[in-house]
Protein backbone atom coordinates (compact mmCIF):
# COMPACT_ATOMS: atom_id res chain seq x y z
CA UNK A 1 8.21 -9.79 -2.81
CA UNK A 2 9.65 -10.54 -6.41
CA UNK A 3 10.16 -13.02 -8.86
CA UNK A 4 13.81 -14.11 -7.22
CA UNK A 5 11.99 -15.12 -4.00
CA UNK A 6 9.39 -17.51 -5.62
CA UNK A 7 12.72 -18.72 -8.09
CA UNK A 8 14.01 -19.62 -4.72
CA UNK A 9 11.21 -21.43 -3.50
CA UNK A 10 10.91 -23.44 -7.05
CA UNK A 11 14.20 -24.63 -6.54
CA UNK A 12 13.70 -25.44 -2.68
CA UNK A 13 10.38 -27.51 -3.61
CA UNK A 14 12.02 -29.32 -6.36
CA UNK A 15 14.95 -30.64 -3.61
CA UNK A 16 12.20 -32.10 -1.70
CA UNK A 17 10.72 -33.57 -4.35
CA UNK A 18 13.70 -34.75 -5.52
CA UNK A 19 14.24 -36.35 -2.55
CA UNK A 20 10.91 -37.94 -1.64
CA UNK A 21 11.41 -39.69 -5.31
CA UNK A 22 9.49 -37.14 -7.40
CA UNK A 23 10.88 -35.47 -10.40
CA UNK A 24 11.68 -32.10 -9.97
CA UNK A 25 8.67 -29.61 -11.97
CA UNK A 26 10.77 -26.69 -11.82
CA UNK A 27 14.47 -26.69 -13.54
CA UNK A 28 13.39 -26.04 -16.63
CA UNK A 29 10.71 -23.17 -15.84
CA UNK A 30 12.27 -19.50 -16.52
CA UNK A 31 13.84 -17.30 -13.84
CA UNK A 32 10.94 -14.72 -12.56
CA UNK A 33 13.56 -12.50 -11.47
CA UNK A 34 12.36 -9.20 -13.41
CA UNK A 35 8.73 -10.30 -13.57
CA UNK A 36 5.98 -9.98 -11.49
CA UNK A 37 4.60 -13.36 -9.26
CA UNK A 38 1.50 -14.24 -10.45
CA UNK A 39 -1.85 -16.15 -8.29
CA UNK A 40 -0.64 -19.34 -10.75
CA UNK A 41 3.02 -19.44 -9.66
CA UNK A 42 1.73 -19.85 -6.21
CA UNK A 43 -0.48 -22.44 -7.15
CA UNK A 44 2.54 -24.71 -8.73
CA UNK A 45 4.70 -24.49 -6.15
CA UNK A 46 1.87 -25.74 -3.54
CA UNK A 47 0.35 -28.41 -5.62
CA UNK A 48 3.93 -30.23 -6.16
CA UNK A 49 4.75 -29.15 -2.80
CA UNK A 50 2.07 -30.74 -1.54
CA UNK A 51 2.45 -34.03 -3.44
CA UNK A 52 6.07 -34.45 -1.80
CA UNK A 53 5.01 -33.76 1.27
CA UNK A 54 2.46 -36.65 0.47
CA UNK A 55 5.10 -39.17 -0.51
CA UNK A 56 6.63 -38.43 3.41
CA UNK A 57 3.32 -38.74 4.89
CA UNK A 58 2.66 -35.20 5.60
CA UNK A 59 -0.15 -33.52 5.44
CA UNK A 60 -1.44 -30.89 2.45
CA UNK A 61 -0.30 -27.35 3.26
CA UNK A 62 -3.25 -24.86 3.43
CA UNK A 63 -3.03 -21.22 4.18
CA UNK A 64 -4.42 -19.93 7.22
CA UNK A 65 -5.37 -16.41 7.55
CA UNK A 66 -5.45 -15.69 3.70
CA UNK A 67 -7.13 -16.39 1.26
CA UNK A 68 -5.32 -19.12 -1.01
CA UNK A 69 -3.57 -16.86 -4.46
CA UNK A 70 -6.36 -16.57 -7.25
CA UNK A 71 -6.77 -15.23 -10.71
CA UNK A 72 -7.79 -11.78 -10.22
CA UNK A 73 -7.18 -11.79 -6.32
CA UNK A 74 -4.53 -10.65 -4.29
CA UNK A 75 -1.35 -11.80 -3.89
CA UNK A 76 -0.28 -11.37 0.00
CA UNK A 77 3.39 -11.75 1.56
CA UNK A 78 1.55 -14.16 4.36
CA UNK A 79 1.40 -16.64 1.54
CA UNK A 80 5.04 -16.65 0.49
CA UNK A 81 5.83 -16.80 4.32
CA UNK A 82 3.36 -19.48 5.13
CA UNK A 83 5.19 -21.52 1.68
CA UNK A 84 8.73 -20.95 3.16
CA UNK A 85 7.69 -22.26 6.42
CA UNK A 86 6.08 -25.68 4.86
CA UNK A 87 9.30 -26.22 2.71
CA UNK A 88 11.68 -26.02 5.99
């Protein structure tokens, strides 16, 4: 995993947001394509995930089989996966 990947996923989350009539939280935020991805990126990208998939009527995205990111905690490819899934 690097910073390009979640970059991706930023921009992916702000389409649907976009398009369930929520600004977009993500355009302005700097490229993390030379840095590392961080238990807080994650956390963005779910929580305003999350509230688009609320304006469609969908329900919260968890992770199963993970632990959810934290401060301090590890960082595991299952939750990029499991993010990329929920934005399809």
């Amino acid at each position: 995993m690097n910073g390009s990947h979640m970059t991706e996923l930023q921009k992916a989350v702000d389409a649907l947001r976009i398009a369930s009539g929520l600004s977009a939280l993500f355009g302005s935020v700097p490229s993390l394509v030379q840095g590392p991805i961080a238990a807080s990126d994650y956390t963005a990208v779910i929580t305003a995930l999350n509230a688009a998939r609320a304006a469609w009527g969908l329900p919260a995205v968890t992770y199963t089989g993970v632990p959810p990111p934290s401060v301090h905690g590890d960082v595991y490819a299952a939750h990029m996966t499991q993010l990329r899934e929920a934005v399809r």
